[in-house]
N, C-alpha and C. Protein backbone atom coordinates (compact mmCIF):
# COMPACT_ATOMS: atom_id res chain seq x y z
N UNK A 1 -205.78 -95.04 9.82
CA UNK A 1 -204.68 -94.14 9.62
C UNK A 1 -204.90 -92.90 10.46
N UNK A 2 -203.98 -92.11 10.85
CA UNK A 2 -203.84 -90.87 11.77
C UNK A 2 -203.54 -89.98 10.33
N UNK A 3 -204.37 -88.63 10.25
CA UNK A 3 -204.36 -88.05 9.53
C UNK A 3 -204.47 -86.64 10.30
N UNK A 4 -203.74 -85.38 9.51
CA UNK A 4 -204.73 -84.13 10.20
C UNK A 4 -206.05 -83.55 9.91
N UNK A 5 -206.69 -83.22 10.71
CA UNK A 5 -207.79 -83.19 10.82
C UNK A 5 -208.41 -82.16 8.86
N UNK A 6 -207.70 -81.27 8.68
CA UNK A 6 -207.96 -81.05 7.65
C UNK A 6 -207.67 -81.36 6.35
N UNK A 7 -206.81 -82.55 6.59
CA UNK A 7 -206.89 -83.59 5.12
C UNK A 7 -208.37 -84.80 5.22
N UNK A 8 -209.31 -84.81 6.02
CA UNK A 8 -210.17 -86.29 6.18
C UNK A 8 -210.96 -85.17 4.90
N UNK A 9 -211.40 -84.19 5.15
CA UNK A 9 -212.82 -83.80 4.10
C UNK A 9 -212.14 -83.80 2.81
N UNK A 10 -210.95 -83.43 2.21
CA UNK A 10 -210.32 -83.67 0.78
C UNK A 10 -210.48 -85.25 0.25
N UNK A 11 -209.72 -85.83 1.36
CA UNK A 11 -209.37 -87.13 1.62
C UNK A 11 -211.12 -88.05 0.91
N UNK A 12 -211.97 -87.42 2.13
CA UNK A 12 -213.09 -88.01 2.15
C UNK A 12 -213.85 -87.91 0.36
N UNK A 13 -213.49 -86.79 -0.27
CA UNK A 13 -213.94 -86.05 -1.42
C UNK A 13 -213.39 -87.10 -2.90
N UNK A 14 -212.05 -87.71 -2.43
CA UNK A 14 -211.40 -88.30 -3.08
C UNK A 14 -211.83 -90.23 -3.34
N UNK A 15 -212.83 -90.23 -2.12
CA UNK A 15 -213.24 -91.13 -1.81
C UNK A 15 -214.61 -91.47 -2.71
N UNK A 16 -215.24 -90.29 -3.61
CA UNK A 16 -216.49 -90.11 -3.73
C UNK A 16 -217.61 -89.89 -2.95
N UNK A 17 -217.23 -89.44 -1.80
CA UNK A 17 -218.10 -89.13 -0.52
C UNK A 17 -217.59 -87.57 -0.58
N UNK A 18 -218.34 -86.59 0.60
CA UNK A 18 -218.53 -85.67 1.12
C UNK A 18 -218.26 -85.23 2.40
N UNK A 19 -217.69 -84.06 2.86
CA UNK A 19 -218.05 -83.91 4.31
C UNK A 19 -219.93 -83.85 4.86
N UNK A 20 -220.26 -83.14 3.83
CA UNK A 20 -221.70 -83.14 3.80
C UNK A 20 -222.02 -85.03 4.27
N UNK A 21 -221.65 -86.24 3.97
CA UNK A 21 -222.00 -87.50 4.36
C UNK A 21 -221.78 -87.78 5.76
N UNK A 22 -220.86 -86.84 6.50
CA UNK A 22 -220.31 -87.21 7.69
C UNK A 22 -221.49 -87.05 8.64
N UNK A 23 -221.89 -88.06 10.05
CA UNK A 23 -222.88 -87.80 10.25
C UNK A 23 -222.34 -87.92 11.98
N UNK A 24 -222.06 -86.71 12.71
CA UNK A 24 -221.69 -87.08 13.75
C UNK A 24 -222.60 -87.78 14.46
N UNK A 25 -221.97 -88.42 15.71
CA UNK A 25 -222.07 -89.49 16.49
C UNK A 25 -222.67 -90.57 16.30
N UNK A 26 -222.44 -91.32 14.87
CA UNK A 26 -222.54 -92.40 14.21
C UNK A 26 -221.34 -93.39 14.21
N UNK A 27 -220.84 -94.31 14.43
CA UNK A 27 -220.25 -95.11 13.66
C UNK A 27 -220.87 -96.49 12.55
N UNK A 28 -220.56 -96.27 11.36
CA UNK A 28 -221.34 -96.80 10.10
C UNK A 28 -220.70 -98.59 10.52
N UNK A 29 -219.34 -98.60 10.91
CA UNK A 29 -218.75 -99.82 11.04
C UNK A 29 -219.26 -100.94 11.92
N UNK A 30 -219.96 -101.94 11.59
CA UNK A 30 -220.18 -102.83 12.27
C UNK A 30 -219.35 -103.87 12.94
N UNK A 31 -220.28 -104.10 13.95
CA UNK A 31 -219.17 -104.93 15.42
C UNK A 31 -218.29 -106.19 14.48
N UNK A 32 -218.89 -106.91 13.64
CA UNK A 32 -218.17 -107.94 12.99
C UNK A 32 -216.99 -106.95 12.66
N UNK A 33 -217.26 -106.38 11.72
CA UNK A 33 -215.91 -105.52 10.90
C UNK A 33 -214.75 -105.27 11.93
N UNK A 34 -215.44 -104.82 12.63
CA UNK A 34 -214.56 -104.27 13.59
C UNK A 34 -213.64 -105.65 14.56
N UNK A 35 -214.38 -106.67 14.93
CA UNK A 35 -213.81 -107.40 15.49
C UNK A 35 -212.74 -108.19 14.48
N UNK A 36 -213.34 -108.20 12.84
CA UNK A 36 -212.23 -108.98 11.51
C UNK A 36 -211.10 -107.89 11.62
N UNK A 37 -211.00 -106.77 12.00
CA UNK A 37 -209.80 -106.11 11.86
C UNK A 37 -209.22 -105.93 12.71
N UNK A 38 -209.50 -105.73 13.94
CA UNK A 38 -209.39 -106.21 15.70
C UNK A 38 -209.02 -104.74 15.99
N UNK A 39 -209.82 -103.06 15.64
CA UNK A 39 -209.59 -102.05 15.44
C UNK A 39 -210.52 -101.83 16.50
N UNK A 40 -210.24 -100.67 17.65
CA UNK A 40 -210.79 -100.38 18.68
C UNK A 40 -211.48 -98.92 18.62
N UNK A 41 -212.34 -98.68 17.72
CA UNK A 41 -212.61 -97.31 17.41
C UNK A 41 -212.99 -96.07 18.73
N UNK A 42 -212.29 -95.06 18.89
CA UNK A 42 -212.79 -94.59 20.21
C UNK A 42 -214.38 -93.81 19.82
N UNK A 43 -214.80 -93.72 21.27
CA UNK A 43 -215.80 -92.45 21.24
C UNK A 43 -216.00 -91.44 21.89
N UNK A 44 -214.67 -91.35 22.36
CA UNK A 44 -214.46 -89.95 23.42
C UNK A 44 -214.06 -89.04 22.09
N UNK A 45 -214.05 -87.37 22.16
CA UNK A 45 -214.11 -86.69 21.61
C UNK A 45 -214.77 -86.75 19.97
N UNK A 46 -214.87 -86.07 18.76
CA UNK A 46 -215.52 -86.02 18.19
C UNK A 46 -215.61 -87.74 16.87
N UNK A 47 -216.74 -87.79 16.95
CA UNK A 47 -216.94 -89.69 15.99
C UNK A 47 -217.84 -89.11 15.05
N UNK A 48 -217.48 -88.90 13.73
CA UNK A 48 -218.60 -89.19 12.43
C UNK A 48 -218.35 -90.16 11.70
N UNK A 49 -219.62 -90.56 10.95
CA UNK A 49 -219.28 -91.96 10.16
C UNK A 49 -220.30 -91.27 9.17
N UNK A 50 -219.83 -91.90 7.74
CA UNK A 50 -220.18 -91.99 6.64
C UNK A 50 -220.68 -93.37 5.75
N UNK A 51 -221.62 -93.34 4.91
CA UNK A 51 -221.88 -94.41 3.89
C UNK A 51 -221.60 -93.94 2.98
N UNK A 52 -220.51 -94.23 1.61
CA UNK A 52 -220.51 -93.72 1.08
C UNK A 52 -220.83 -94.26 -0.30
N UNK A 53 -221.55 -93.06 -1.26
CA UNK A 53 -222.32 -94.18 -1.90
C UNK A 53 -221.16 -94.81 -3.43
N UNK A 54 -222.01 -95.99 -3.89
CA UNK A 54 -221.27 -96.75 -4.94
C UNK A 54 -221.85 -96.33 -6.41
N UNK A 55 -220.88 -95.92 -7.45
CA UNK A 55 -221.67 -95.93 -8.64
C UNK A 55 -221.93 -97.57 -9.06
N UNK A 56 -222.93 -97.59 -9.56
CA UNK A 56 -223.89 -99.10 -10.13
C UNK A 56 -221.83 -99.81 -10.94
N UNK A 57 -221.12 -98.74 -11.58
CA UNK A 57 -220.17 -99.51 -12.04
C UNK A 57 -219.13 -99.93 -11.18
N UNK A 58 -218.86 -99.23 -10.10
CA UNK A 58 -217.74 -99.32 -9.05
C UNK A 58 -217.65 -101.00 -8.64
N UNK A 59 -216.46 -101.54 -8.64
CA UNK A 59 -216.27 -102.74 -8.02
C UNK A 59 -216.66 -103.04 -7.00
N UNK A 60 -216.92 -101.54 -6.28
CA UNK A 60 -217.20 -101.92 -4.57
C UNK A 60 -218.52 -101.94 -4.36
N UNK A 61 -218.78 -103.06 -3.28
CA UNK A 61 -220.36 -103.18 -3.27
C UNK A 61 -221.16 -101.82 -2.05
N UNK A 62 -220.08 -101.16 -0.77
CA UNK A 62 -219.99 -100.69 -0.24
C UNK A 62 -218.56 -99.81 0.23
N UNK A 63 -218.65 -98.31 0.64
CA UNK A 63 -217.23 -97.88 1.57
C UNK A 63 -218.29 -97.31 2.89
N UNK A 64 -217.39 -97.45 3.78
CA UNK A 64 -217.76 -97.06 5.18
C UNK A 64 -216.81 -96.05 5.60
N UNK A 65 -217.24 -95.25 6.24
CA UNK A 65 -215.70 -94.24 6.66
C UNK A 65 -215.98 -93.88 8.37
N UNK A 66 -215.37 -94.14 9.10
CA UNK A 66 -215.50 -93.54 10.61
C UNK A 66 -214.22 -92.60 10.78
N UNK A 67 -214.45 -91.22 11.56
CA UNK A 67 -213.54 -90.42 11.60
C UNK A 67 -213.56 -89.99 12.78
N UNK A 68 -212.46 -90.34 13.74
CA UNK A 68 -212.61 -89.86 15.29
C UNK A 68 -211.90 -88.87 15.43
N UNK A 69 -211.90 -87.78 15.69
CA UNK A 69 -210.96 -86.48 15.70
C UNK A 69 -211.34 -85.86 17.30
N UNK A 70 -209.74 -85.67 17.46
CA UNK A 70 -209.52 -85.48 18.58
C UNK A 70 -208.47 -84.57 19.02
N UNK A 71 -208.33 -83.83 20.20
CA UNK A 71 -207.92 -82.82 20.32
C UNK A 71 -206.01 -82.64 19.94
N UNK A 72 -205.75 -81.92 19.03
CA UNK A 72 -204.37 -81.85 18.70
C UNK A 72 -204.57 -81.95 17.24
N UNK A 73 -205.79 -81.87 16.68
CA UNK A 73 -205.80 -81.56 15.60
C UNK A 73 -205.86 -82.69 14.48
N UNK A 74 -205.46 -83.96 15.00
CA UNK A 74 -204.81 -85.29 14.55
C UNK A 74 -206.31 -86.15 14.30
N UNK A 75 -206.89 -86.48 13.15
CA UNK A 75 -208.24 -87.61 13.00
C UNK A 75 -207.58 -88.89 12.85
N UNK A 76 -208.38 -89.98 13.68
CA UNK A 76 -208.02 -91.26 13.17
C UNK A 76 -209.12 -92.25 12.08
N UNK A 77 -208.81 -92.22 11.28
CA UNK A 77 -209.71 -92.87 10.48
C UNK A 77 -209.57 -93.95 9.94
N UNK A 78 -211.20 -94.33 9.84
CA UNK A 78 -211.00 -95.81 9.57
C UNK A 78 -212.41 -96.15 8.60
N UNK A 79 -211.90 -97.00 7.49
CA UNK A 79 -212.42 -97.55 6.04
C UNK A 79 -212.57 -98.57 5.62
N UNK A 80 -214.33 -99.60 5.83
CA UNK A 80 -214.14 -100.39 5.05
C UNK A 80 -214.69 -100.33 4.03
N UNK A 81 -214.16 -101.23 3.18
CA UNK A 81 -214.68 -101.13 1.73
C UNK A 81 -215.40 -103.19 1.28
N UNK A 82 -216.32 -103.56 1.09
CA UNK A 82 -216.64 -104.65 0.56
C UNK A 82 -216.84 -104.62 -0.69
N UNK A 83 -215.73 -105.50 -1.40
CA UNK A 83 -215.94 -106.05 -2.78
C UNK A 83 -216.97 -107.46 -3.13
């Protein structure tokens, strides 16, 4: 999703993650993932990625968050989640 740049850290908060998790010039998303969704993540201008963690009750076994933000203010982000 294309978001502005100052909704990803709310966004991210809502997620049970942190900006504090964001770890620039990481992407957490692996090449499989990326090729099952056929999503071309850039790495020109700014790339953080996150792990974000699971409570022991959460359905999800993992969330991943990559956030490419780039000039105009506009982040594109991208989330997987494995159940």
């Amino acid at each position: 999703m294309r978001v502005p740049d100052s909704a990803v850290r709310p966004w991210l908060t809502a997620l049970g993650g942190s900006s504090a998790d964001l770890t620039k010039g990481w992407n957490p998303i692996i090449s499989h993932e990326m090729r099952e969704s056929g999503w071309k993540i850039p790495t020109s201008g700014a790339l953080f990625g996150a792990a974000i963690p699971i409570p022991q009750d959460g359905p999800e076994t993992s969330k991943k968050v990559a956030v490419a933000e780039s000039a105009g203010d506009i982040a594109q982000v991208f989330l997987v989640v494995n159940l």
